[in-house]
C-alpha atoms as a PDB file:
ATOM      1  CA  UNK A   1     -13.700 -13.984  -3.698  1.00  0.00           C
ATOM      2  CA  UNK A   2     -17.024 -11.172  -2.993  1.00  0.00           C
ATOM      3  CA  UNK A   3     -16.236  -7.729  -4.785  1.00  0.00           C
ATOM      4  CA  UNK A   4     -14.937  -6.159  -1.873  1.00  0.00           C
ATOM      5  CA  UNK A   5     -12.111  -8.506  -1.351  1.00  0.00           C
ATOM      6  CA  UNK A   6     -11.571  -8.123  -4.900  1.00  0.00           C
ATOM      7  CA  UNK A   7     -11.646  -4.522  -5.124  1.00  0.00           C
ATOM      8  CA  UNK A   8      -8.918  -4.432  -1.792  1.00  0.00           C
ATOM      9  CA  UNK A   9      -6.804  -6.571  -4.098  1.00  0.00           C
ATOM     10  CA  UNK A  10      -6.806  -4.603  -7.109  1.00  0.00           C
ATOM     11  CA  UNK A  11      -6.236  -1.281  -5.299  1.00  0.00           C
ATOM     12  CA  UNK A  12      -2.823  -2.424  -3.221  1.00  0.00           C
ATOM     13  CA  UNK A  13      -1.558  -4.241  -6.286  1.00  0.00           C
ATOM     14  CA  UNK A  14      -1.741  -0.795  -8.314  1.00  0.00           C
ATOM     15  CA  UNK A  15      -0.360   0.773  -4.901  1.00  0.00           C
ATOM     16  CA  UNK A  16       2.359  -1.077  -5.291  1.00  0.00           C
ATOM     17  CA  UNK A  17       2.762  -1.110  -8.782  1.00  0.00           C
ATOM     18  CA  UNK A  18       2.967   2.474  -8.550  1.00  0.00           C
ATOM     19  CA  UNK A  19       5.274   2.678  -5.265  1.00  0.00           C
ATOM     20  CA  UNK A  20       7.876   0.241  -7.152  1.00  0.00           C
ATOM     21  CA  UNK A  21       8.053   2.830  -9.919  1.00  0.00           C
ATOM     22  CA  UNK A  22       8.944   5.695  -7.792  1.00  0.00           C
ATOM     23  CA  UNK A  23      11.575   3.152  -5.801  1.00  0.00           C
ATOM     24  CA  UNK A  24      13.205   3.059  -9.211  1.00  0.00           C
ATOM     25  CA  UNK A  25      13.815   6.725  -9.436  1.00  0.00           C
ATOM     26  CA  UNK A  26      17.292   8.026  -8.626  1.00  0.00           C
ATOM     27  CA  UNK A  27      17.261   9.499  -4.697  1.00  0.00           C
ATOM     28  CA  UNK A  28      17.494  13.422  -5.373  1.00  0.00           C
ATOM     29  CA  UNK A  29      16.856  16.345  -2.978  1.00  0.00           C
ATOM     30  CA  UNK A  30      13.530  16.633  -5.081  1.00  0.00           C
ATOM     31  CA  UNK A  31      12.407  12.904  -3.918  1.00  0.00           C
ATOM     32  CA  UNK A  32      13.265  13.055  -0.472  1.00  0.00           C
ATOM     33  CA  UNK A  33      12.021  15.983   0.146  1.00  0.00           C
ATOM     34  CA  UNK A  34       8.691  15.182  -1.292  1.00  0.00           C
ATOM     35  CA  UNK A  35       8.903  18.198  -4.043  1.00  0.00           C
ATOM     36  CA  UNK A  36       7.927  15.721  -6.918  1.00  0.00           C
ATOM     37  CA  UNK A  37       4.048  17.194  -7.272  1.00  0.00           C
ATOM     38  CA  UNK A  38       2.650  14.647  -9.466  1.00  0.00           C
ATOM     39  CA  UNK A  39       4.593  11.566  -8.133  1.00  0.00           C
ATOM     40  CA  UNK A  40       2.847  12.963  -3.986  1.00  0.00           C
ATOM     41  CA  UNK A  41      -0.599  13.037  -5.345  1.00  0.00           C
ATOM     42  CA  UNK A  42      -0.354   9.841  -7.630  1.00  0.00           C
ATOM     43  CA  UNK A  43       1.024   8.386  -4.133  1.00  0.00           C
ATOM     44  CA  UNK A  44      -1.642   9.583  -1.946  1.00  0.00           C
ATOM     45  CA  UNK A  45      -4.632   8.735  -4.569  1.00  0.00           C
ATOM     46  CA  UNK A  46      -3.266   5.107  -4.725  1.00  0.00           C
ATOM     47  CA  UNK A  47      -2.750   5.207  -0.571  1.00  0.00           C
ATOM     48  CA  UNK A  48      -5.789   6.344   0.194  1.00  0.00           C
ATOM     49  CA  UNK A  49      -7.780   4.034  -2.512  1.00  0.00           C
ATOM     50  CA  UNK A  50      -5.844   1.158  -1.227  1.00  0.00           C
ATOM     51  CA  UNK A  51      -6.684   1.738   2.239  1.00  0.00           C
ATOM     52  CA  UNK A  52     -10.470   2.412   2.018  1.00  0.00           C
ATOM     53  CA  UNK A  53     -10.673  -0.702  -0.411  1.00  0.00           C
ATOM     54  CA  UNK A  54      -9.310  -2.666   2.804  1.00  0.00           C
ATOM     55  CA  UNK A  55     -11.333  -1.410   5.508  1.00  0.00           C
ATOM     56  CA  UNK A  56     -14.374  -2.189   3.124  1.00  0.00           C
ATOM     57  CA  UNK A  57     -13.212  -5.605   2.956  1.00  0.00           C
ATOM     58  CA  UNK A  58     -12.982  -6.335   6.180  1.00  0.00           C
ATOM     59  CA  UNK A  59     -16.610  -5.882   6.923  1.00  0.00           C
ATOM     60  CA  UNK A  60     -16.921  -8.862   4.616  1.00  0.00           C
ATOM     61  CA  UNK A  61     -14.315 -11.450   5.927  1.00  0.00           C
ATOM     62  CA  UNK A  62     -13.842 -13.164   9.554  1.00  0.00           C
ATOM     63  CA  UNK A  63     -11.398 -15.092  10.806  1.00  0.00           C
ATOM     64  CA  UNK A  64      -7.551 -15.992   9.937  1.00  0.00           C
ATOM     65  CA  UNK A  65      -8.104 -13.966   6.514  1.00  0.00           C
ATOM     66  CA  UNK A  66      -9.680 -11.037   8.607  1.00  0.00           C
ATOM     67  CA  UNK A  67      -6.202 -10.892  10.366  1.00  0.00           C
ATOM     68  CA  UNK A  68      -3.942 -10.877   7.296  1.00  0.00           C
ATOM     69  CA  UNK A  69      -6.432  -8.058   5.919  1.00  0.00           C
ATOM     70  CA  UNK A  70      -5.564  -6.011   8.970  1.00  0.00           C
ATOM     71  CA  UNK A  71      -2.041  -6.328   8.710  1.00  0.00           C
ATOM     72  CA  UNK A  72      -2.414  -5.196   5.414  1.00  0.00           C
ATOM     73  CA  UNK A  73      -3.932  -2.142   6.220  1.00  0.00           C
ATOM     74  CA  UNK A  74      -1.540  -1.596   9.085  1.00  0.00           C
ATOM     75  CA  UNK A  75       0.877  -2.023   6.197  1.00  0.00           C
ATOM     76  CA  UNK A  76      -0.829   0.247   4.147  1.00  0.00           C
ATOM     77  CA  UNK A  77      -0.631   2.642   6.928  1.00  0.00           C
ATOM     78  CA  UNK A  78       2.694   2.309   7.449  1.00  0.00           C
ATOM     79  CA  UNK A  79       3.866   3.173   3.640  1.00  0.00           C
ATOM     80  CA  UNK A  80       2.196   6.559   3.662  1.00  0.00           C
ATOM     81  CA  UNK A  81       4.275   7.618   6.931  1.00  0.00           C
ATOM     82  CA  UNK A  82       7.131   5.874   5.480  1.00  0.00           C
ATOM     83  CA  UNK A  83       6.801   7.868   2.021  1.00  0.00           C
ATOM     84  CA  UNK A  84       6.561  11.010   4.072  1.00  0.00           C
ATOM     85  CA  UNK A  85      10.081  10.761   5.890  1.00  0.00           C
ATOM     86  CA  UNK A  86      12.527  12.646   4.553  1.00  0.00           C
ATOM     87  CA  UNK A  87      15.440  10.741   4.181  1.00  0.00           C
ATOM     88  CA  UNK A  88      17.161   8.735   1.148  1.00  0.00           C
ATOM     89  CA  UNK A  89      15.248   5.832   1.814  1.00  0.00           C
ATOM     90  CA  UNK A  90      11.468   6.496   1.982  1.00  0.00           C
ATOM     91  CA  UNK A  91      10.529   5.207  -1.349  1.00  0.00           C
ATOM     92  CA  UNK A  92      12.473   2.000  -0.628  1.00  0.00           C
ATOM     93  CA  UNK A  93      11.048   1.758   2.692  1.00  0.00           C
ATOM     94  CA  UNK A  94       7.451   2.555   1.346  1.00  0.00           C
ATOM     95  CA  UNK A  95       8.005  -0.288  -1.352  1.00  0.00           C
ATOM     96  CA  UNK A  96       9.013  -2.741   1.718  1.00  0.00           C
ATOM     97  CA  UNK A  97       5.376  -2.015   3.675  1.00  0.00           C
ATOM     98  CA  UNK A  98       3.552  -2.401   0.218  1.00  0.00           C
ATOM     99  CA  UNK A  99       5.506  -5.295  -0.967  1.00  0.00           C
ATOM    100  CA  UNK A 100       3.930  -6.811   2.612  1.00  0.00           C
ATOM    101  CA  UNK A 101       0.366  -5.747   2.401  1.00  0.00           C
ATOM    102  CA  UNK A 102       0.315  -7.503  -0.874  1.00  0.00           C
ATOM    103  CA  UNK A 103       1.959 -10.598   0.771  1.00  0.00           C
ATOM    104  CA  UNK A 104      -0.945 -10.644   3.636  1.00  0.00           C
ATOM    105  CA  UNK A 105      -3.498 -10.079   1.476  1.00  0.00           C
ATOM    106  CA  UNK A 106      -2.809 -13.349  -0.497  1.00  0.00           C
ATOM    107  CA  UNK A 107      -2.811 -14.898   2.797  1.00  0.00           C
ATOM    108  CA  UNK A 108      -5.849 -13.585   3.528  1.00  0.00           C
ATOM    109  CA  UNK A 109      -7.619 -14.487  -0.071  1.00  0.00           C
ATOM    110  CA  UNK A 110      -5.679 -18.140   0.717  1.00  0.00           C
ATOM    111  CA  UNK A 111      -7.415 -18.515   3.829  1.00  0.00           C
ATOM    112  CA  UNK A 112     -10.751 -17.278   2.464  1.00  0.00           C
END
């Protein structure tokens, strides 16, 4: 596995490490309405890490792992506009895309 595959790996699993934390957290008005401070910019340090991680990776891969590092990112993607809805579920829903980037990403190292 090169560095940058490694690096993409590293960064989603602390995504998610840090998105299945804030799942944990009781639903408030505070968390769906995004008024936690520190647990937004912890999120969106860890998003965009993640995400730039990826797209460097994907200069270095080809083939059936390039794909499952793309659906990553589109999963990636999808967690920060998930996190940003306000309803009851966004953290849970956020966990669900993150909880799949890691899956295709260990497809991806599989079929490297």
């Amino acid at each position: 596995m090169n560095n940058q595959v490694r690096k993409a790996v590293d960064a989603v699993a602390q995504l998610h490490t840090l998105v299945a934390r804030l799942a944990e957290a009781p639903v408030t008005d505070v968390t769906r309405l995004l008024q936690a401070a520190n647990d937004t910019s912890d999120f969106v340090e860890a998003v965009n890490t993640a995400q730039q991680a990826i797209e460097a990776a994907l200069d270095e891969i080809d083939g059936s792992a390039l794909k499952q590092f793309d659906f990553a990112l589109d999963a990636v993607r999808r967690a920060r506009a998930q996190f940003y809805t306000p309803v009851d579920e966004n953290r849970a829903n956020t966990l669900t895309c993150v909880e799949f980037a890691v899956e295709c990403l260990n497809k991806g190292v599989r079929a490297l």
